[in-house]
C-alpha atoms as a PDB file:
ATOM      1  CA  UNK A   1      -7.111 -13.330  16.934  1.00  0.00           C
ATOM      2  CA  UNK A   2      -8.741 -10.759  19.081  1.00  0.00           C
ATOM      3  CA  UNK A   3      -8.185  -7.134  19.166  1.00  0.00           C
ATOM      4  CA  UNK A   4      -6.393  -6.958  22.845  1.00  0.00           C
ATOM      5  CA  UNK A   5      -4.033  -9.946  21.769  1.00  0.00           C
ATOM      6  CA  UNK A   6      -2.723  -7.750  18.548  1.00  0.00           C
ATOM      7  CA  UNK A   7      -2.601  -4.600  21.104  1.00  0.00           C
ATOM      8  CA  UNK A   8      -0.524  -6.866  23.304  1.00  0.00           C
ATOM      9  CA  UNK A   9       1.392  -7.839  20.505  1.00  0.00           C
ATOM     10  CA  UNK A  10       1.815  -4.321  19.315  1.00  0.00           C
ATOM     11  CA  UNK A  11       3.555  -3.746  23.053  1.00  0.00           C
ATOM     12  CA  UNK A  12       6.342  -6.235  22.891  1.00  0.00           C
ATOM     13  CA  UNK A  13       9.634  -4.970  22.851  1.00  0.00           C
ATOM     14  CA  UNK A  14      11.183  -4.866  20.124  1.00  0.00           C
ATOM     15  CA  UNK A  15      13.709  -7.964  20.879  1.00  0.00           C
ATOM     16  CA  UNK A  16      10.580  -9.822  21.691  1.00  0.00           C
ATOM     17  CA  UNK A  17       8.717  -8.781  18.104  1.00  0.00           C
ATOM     18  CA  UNK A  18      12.181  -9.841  16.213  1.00  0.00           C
ATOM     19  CA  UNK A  19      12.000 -13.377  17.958  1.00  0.00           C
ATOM     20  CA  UNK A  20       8.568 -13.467  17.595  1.00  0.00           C
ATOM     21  CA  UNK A  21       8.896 -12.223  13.687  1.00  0.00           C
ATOM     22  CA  UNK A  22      11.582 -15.112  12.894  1.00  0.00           C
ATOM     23  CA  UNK A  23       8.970 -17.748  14.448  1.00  0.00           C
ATOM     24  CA  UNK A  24       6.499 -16.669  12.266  1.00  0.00           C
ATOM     25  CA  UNK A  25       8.965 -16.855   8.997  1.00  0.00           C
ATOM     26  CA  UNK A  26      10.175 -20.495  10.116  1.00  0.00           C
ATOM     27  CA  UNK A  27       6.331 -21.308  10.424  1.00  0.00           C
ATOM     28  CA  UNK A  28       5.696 -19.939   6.649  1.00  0.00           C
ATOM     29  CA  UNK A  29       9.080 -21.897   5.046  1.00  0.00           C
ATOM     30  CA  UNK A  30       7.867 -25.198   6.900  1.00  0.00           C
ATOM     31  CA  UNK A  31       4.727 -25.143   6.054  1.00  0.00           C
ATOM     32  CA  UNK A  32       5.142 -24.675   2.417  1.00  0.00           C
ATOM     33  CA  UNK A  33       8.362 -26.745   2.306  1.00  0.00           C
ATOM     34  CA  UNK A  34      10.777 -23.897   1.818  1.00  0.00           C
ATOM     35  CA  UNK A  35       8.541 -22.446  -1.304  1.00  0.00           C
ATOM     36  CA  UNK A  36       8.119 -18.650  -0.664  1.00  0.00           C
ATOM     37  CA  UNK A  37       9.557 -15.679  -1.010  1.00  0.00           C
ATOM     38  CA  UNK A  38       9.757 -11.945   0.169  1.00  0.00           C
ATOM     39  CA  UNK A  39       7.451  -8.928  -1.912  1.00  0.00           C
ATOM     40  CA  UNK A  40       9.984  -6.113  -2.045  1.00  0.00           C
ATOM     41  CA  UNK A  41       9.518  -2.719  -2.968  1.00  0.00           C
ATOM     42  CA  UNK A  42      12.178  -1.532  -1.627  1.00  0.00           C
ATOM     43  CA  UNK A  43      10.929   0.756   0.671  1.00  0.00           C
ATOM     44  CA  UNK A  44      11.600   0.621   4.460  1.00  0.00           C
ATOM     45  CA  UNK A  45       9.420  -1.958   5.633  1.00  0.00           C
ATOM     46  CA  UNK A  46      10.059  -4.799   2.610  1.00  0.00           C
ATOM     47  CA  UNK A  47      14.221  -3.722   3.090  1.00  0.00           C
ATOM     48  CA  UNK A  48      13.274  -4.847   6.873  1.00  0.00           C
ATOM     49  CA  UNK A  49      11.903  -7.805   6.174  1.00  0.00           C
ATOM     50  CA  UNK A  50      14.004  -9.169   3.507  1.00  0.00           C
ATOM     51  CA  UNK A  51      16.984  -8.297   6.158  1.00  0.00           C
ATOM     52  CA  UNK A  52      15.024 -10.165   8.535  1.00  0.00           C
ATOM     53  CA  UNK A  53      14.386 -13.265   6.956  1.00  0.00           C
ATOM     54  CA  UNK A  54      17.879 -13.856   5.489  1.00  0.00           C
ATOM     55  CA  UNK A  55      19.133 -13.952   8.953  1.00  0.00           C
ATOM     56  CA  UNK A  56      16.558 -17.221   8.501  1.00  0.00           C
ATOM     57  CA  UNK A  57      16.998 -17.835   5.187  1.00  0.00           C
ATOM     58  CA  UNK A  58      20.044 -16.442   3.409  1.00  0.00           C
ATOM     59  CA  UNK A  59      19.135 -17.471  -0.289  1.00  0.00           C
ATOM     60  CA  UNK A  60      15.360 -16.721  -0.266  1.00  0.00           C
ATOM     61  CA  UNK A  61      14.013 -15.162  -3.404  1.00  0.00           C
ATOM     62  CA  UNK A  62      12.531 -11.877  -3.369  1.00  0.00           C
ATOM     63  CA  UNK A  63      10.048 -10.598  -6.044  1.00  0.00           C
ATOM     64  CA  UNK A  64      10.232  -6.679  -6.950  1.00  0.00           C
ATOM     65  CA  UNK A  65       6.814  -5.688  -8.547  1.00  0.00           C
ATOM     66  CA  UNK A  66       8.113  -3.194 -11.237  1.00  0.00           C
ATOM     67  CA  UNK A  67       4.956  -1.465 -12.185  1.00  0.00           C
ATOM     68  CA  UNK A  68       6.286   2.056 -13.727  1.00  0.00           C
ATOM     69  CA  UNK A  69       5.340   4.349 -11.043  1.00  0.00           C
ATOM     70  CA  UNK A  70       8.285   3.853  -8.761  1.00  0.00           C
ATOM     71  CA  UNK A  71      10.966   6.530  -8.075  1.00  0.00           C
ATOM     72  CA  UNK A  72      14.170   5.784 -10.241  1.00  0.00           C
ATOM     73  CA  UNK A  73      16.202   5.615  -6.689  1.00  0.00           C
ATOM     74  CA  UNK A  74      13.926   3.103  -5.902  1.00  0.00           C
ATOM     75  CA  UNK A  75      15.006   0.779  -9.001  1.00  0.00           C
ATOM     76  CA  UNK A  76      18.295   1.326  -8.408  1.00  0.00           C
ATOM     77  CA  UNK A  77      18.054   0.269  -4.907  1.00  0.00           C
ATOM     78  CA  UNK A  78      16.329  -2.758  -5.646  1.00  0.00           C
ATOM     79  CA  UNK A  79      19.041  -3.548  -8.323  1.00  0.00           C
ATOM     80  CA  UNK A  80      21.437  -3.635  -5.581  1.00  0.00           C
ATOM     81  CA  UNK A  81      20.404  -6.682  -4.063  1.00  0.00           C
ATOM     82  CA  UNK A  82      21.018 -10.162  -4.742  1.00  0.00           C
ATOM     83  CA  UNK A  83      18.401 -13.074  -5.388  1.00  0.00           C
ATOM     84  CA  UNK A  84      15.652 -10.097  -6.154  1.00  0.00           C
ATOM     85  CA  UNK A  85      13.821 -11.300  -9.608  1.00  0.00           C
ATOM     86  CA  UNK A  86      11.949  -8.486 -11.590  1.00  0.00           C
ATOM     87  CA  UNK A  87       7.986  -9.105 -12.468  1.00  0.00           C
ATOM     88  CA  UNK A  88       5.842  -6.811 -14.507  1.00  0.00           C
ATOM     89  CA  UNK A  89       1.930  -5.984 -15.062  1.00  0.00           C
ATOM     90  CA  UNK A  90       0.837  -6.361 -18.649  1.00  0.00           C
ATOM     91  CA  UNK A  91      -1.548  -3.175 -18.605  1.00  0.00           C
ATOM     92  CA  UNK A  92       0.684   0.521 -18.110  1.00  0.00           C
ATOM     93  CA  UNK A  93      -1.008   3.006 -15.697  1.00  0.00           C
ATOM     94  CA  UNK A  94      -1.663   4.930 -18.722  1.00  0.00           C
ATOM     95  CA  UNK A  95      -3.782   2.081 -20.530  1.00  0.00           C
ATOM     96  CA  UNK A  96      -5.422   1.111 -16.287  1.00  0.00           C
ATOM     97  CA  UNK A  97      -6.547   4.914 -15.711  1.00  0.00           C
ATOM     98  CA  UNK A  98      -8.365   4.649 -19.270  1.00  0.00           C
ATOM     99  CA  UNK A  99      -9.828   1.681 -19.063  1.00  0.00           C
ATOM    100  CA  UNK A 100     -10.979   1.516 -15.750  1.00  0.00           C
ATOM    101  CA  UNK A 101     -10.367   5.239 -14.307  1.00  0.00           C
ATOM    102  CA  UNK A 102      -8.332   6.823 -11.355  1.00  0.00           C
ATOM    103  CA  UNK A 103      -7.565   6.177  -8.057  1.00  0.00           C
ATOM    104  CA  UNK A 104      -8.314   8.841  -5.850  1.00  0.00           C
ATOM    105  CA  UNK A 105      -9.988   8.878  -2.040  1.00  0.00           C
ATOM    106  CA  UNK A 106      -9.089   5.529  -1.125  1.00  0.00           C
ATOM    107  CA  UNK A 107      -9.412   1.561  -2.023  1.00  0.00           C
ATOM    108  CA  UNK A 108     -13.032   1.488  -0.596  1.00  0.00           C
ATOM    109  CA  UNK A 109     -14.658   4.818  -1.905  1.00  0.00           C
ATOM    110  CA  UNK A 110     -13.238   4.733  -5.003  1.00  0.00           C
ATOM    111  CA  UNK A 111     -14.417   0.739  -5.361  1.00  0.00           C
ATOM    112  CA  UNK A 112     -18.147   2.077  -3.958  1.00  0.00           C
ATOM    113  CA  UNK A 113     -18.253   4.430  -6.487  1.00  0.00           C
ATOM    114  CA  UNK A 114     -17.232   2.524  -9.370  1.00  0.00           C
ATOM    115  CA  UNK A 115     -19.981   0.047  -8.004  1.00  0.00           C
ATOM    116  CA  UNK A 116     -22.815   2.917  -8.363  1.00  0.00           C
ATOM    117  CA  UNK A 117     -21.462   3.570 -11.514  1.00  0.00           C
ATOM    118  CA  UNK A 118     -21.832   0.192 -12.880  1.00  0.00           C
ATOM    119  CA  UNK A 119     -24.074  -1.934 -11.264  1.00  0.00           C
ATOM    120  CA  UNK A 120     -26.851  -3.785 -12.308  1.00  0.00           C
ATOM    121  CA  UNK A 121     -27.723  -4.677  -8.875  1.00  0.00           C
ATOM    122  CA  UNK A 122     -30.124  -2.260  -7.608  1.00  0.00           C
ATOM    123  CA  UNK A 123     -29.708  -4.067  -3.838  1.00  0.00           C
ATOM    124  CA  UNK A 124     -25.371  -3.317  -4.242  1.00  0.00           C
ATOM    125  CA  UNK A 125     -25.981   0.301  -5.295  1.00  0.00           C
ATOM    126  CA  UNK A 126     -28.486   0.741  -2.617  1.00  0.00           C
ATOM    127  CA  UNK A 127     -26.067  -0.450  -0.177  1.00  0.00           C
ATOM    128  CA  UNK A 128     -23.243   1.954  -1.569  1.00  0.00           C
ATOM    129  CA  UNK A 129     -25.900   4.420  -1.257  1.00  0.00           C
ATOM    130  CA  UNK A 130     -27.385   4.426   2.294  1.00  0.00           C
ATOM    131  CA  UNK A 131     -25.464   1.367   4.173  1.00  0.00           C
ATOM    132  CA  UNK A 132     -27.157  -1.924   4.976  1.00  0.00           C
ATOM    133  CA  UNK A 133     -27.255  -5.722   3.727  1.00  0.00           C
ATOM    134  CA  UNK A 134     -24.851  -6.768   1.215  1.00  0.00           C
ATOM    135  CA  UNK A 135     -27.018  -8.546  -1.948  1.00  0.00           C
ATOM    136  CA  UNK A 136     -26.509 -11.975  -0.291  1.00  0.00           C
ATOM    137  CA  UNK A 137     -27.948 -11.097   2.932  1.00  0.00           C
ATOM    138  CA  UNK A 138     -24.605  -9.997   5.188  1.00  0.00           C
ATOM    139  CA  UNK A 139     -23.978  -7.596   6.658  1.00  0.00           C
ATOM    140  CA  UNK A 140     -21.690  -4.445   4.624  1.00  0.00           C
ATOM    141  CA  UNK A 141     -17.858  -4.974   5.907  1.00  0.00           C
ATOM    142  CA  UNK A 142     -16.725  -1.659   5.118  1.00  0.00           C
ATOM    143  CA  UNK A 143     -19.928   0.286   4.976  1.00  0.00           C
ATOM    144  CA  UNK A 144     -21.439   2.931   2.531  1.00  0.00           C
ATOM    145  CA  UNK A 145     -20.031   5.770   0.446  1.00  0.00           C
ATOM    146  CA  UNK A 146     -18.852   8.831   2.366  1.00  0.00           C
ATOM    147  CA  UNK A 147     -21.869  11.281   2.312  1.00  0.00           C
ATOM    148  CA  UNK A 148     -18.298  13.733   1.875  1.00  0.00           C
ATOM    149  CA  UNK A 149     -17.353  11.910  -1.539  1.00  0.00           C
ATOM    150  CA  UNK A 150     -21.324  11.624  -2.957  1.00  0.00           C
ATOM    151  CA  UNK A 151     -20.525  14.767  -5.664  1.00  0.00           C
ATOM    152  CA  UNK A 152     -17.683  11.995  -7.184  1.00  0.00           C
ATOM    153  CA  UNK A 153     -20.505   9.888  -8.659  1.00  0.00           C
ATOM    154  CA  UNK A 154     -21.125  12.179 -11.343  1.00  0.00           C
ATOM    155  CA  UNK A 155     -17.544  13.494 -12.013  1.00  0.00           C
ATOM    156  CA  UNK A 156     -16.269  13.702 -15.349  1.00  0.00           C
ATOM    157  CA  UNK A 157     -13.829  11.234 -15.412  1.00  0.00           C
ATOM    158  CA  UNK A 158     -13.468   7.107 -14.557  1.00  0.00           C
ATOM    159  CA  UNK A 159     -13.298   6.464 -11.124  1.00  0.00           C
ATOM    160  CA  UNK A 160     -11.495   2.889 -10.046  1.00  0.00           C
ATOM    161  CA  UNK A 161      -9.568   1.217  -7.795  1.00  0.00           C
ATOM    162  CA  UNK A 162      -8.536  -1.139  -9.901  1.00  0.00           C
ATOM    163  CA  UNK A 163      -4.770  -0.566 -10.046  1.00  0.00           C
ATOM    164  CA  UNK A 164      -3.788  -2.074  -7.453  1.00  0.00           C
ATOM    165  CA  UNK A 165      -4.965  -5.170  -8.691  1.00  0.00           C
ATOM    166  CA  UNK A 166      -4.072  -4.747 -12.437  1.00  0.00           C
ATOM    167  CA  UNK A 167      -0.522  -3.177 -11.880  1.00  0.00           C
ATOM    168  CA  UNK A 168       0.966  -5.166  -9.010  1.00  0.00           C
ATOM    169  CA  UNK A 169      -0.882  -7.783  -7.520  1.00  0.00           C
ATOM    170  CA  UNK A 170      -1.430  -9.412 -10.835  1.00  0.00           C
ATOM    171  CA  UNK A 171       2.040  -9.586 -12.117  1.00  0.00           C
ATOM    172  CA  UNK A 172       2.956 -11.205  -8.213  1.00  0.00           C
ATOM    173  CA  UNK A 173       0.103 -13.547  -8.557  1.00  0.00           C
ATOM    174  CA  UNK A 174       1.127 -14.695 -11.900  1.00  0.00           C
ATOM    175  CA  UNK A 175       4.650 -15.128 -10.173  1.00  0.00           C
ATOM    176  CA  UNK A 176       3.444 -17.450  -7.696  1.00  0.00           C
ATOM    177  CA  UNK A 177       1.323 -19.419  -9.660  1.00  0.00           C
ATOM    178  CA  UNK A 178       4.542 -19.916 -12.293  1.00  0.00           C
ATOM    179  CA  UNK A 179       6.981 -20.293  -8.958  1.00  0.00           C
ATOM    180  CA  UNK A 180       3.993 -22.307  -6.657  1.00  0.00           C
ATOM    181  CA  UNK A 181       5.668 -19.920  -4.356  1.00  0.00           C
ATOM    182  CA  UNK A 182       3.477 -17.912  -1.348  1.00  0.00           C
ATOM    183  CA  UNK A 183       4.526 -14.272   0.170  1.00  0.00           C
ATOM    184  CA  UNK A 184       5.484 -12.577   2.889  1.00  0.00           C
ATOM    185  CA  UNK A 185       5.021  -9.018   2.714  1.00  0.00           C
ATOM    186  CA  UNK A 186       6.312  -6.018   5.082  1.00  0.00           C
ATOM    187  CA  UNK A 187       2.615  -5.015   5.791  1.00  0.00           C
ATOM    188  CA  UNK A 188       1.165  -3.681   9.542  1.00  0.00           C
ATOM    189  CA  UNK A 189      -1.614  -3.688  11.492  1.00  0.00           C
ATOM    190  CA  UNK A 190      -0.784  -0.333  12.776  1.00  0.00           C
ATOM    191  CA  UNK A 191      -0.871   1.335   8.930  1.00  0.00           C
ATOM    192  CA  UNK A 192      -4.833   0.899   8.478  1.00  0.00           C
ATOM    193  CA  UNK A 193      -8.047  -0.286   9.315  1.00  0.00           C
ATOM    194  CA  UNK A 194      -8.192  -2.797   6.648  1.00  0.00           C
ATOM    195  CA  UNK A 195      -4.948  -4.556   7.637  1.00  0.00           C
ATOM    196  CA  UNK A 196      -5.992  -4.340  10.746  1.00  0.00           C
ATOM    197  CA  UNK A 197      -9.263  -6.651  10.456  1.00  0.00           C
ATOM    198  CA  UNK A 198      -7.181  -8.684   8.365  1.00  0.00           C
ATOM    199  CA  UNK A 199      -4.398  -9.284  10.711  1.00  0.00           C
ATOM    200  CA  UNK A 200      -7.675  -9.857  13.334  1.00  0.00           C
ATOM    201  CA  UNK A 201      -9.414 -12.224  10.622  1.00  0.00           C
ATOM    202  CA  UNK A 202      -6.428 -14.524   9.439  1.00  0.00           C
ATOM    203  CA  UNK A 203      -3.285 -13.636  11.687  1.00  0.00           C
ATOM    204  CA  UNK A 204      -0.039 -12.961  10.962  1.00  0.00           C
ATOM    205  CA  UNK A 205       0.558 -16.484   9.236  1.00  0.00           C
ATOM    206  CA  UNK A 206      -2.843 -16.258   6.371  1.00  0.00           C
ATOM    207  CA  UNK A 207      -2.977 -19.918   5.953  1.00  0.00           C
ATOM    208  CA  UNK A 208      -6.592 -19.508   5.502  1.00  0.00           C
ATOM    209  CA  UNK A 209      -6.679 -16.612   3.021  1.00  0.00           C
ATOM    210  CA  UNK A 210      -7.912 -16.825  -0.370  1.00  0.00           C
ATOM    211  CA  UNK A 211      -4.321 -15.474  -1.395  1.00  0.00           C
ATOM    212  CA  UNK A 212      -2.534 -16.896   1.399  1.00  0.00           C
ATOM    213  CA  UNK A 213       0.199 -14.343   2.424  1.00  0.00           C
ATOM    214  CA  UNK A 214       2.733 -14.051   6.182  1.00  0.00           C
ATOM    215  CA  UNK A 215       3.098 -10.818   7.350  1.00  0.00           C
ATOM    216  CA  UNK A 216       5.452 -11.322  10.348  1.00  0.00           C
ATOM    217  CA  UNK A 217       5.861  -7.650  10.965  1.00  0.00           C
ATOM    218  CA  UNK A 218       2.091  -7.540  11.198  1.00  0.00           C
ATOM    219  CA  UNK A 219       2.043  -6.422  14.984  1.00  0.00           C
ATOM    220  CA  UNK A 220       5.581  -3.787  14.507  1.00  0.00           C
ATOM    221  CA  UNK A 221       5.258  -0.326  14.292  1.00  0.00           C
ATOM    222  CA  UNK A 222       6.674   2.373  12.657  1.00  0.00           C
ATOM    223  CA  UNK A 223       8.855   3.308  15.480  1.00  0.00           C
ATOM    224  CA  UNK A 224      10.117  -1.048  15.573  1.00  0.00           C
ATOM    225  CA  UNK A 225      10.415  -0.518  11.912  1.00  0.00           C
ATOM    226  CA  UNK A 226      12.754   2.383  12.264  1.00  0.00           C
ATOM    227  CA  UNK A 227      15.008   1.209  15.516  1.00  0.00           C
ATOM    228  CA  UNK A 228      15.438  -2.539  13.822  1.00  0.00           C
ATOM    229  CA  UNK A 229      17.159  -0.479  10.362  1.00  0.00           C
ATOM    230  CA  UNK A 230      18.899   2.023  12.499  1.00  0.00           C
ATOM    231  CA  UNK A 231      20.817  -0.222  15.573  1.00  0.00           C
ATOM    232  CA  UNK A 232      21.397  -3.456  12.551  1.00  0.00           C
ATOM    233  CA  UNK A 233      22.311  -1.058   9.756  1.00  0.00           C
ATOM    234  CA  UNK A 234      19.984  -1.881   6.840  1.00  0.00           C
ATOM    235  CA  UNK A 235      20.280  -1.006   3.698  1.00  0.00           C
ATOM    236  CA  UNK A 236      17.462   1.287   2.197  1.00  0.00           C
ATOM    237  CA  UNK A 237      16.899   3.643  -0.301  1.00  0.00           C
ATOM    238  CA  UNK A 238      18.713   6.747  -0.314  1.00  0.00           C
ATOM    239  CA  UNK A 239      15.481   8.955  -0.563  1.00  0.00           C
ATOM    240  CA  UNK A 240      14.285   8.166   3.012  1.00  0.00           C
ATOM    241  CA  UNK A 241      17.503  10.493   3.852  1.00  0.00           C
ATOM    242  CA  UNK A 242      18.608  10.097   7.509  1.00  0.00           C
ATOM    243  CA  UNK A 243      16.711   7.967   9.891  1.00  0.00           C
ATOM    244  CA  UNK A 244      17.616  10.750  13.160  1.00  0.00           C
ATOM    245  CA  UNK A 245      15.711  10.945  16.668  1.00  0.00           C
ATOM    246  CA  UNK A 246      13.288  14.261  17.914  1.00  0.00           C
ATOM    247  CA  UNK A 247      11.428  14.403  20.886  1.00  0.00           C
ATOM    248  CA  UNK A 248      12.269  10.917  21.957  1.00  0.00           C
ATOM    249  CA  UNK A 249      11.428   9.562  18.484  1.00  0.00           C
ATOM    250  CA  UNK A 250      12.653   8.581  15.066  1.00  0.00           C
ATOM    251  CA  UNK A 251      11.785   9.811  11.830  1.00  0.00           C
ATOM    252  CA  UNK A 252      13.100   9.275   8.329  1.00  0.00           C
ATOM    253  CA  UNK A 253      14.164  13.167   7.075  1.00  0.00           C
ATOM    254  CA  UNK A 254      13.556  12.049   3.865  1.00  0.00           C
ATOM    255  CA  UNK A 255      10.557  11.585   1.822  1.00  0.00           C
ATOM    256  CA  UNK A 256       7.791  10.017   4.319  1.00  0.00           C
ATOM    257  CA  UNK A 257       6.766   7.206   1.743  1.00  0.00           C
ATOM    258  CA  UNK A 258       8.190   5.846  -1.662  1.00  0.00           C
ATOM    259  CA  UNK A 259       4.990   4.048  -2.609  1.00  0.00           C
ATOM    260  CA  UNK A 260       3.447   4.226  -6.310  1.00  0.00           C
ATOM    261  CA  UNK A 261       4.449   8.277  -7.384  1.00  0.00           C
ATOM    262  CA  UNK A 262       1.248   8.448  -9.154  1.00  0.00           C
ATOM    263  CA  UNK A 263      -1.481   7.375  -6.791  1.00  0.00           C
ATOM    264  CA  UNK A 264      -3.744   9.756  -5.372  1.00  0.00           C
ATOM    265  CA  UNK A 265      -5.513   7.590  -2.478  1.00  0.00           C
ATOM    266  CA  UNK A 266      -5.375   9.253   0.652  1.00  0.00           C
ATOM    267  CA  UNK A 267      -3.647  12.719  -0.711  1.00  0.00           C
ATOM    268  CA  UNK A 268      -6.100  14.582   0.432  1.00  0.00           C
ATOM    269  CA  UNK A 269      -5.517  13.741   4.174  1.00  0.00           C
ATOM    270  CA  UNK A 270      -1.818  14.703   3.454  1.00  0.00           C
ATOM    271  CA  UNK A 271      -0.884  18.615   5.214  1.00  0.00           C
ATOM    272  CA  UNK A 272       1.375  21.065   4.012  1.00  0.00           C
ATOM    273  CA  UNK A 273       3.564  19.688   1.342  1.00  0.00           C
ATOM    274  CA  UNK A 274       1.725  16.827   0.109  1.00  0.00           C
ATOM    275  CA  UNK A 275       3.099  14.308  -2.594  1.00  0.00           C
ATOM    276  CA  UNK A 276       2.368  15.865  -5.729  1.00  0.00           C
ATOM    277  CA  UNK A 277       3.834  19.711  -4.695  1.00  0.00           C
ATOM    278  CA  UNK A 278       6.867  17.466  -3.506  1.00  0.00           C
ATOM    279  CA  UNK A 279       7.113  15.752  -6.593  1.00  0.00           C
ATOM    280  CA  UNK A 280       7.435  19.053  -8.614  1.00  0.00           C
ATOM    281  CA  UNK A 281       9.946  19.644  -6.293  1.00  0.00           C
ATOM    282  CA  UNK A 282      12.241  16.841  -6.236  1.00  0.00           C
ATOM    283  CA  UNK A 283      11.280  14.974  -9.360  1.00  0.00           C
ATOM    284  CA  UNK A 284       9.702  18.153 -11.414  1.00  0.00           C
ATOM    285  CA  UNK A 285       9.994  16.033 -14.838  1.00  0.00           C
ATOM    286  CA  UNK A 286       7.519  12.985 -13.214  1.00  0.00           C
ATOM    287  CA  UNK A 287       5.393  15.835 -12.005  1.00  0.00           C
ATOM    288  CA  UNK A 288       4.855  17.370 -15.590  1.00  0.00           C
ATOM    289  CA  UNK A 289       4.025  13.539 -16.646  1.00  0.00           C
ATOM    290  CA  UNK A 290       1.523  12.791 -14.178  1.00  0.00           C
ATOM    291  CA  UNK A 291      -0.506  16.084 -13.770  1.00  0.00           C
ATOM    292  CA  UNK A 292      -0.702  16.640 -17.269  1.00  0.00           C
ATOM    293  CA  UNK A 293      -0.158  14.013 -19.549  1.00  0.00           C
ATOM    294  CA  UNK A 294      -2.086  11.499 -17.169  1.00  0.00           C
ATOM    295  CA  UNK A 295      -4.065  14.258 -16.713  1.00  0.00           C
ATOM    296  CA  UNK A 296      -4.415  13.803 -12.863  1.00  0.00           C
ATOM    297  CA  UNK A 297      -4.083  17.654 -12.722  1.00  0.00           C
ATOM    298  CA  UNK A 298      -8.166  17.630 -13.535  1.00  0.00           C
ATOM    299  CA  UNK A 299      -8.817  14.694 -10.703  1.00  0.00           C
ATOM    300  CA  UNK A 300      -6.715  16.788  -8.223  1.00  0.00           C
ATOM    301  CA  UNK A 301      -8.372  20.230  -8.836  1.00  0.00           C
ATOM    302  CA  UNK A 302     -11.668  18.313  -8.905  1.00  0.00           C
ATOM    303  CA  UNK A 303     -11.664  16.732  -5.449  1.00  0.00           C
ATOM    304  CA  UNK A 304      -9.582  20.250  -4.335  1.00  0.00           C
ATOM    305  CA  UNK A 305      -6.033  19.137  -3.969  1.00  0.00           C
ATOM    306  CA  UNK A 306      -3.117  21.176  -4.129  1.00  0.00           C
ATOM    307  CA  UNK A 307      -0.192  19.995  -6.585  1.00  0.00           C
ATOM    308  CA  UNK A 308       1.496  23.165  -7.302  1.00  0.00           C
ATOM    309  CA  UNK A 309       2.182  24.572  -4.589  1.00  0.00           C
ATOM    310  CA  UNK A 310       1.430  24.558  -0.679  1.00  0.00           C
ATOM    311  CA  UNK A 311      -2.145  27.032  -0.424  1.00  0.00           C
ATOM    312  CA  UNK A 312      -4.867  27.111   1.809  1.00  0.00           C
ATOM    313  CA  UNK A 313      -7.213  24.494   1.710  1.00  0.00           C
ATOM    314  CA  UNK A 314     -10.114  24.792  -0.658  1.00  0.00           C
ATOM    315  CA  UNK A 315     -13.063  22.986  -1.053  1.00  0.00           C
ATOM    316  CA  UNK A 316     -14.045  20.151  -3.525  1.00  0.00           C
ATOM    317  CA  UNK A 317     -15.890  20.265  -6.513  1.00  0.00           C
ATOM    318  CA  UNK A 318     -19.765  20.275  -5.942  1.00  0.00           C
ATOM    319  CA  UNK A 319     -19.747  20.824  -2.080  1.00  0.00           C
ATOM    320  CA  UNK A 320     -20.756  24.341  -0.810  1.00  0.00           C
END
C-alpha cells in the first residue's frame, strides 16, 4: 500500500470506513474459514470493533488478554460481555521487570538499549550506537538510540521491552495456536509510526505477516472511533466517562487511555497530569504498588518523571 492511498483512506467518511471496515472482516472470516476472533481489551477501540464485527458475525469469539495490570473497571467491563474467553501470561510483571527489566521510553529505545547491554555482536551495538547497516547487511528500520536516552545505558536497573511480548502477546499466541484461530485487533495507523509502516507493509488484511493479524479499523481515527460509539451507542468502560463534543470535536472526559496501568513507555511525552500522578489520584492503592513495591518510583525519578504530583519539568538523570 502506499502512503497517499492510507491518507486517502484516512479521509473517507465515516459511513464509507464502516462499509469499508465490514469488507475487510468478511475478507478475514473467508479466508480462514470462519476461524478468528476479536483481541479485546476492552478499551474504546477493541469495544468498537467487537461491536463492529458482530453486526458480521454475531457469535464470534473474543479473547481478553488478562495480564494483571488492567484497571479493575476494565475486568468488570470485559465480564459483561458474552462469547469473551479469558487467557493469561505465565510470567507476572513482577517476575518480567526482574528478569528482563522495565519498560520505559518506548518499544524501540528500550529494545536498543537492552541490545547494547547484551550483545555479542559488536556490528548490532555499533548500529544502536551511531545508525547504519543492520549485521546482515540492511539497512536499520527504526534507526539508532536517541542521543537524548544515551545516559540509560548505564542506569542502575534492567532495561527491556520485553513485556509486551511475555505478558500479552504470548498468552494470545498460545491461544491461537490451541484455537488455530487468527486476530483482528482495534489497532490504527493514525496512533504511531510503527503501525503506520505496518499498515503500509502488509495492509489492513496481514495475510503475509509472520503473525498474521486484520486490523480493519487500520485507516479510522480517533475522531471515527469516537462518532461510531457515540451515534450506535456502544458499550465501553465506565472510566472513559462521557464521550461530549468541544470546539467541533469529541473527546472522552474520562481517563484518555486504559492501557497496561503500569507501563511507563511514552510517559514522559505525557503534560500536566500524566498517568502515574492520575493513578494516585483515582486508584491511590495501585499507585503505592507500582511506584514502590515495583519500584518504578526509582525508573521514574531516574529518567525525570513526575508521579506525585503535577511540577515543573526537570531534567533526567545524567544530562546537564
Amino acid at each position: 500500500m502506499e502512503r497517499w492511498q492510507l491518507t486517502q483512506m484516512q479521509r473517507l467518511p465515516l459511513e464509507k470506513k464502516i462499509d469499508e471496515s465490514i469488507r475487510l472482516i468478511l475478507e478475514w472470516h473467508g479466508h480462514w474459514a470462519g476461524l478468528i476472533y476479536v483481541s479485546f481489551s476492552g478499551g474504546l477501540d477493541s469495544s468498537l470493533l467487537l461491536h463492529l464485527a458482530r453486526q458480521a458475525y454475531p457469535d464470534i469469539p473474543a479473547v481478553f488478554a488478562d495480564t494483571g495490570l488492567e484497571y479493575p473497571e476494565i475486568r468488570e467491563f470485559v465480564g459483561t460481555h458474552r462469547l469473551v474467553e479469558t487467557v493469561r501470561p505465565k510470567m507476572s510483571f513482577r517476575e518480567v521487570l526482574e528478569k528482563y527489566g522495565y519498560p520505559v521510553v518506548s518499544k524501540e529505545q528500550a529494545k536498543y538499549i537492552e541490545e547494547i547491554r547484551h550483545s555479542k555482536s559488536e556490528k548490532l551495538i555499533n548500529l544502536r550506537l551511531n545508525g547504519g547497516m543492520l549485521p546482515n547487511g540492511k539497512a536499520g528500520r527504526f534507526g539508532k538510540l536517541s542521543e537524548k536516552w544515551k545516559f540509560l545505558i548505564d542506569a542502575p536497573f534492567k532495561i527491556s521491552a520485553k513485556c509486551c511480548d511475555m505478558i500479552k502477546k504470548a498468552p494470545l499466541i498460545a491461544y491461537e495456536r490451541r484455537s488455530g484461530r487468527w486476530p483482528m485487533t482495534g489497532e490504527m495507523a493514525a496512533e504511531s509510526r510503527r503501525r503506520t509502516t505496518n499498515c503500509l507493509m502488509y495492509g489492513f488484511n496481514g495475510f503475509a505477516r509472520k503473525r498474521p493479524k486484520s486490523l480493519p479499523l487500520g485507516f479510522w481515527t480517533k475522531q471515527d472511533a469516537l462518532r461510531y460509539i457515540k451515534e450506535f451507542s456502544v458499550p465501553y468502560c465506565s472510566l472513559y466517562g462521557e464521550i461530549s463534543e468541544e470546539s467541533g470535536k469529541l473527546r472522552a472526559t474520562g481517563l484518555p487511555g486504559t492501557g497496561c496501568v503500569y507501563c511507563m513507555f511514552g510517559v514522559h511525552l505525557e503534560k500536566n497530569e500524566n498517568k502515574f500522578v492520575r493513578l494516585k489520584r483515582t486508584h491511590p492503592h495501585l499507585w503505592e504498588y507500582c511506584i514502590y513495591t515495583l519500584g518504578l518510583g526509582k525508573v521514574l525519578d531516574y529518567i525525570g518523571v513526575p508521579y506525585s504530583s503535577v511540577r515543573k519539568e526537570t531534567k533526567p538523570c545524567g544530562l546537564a
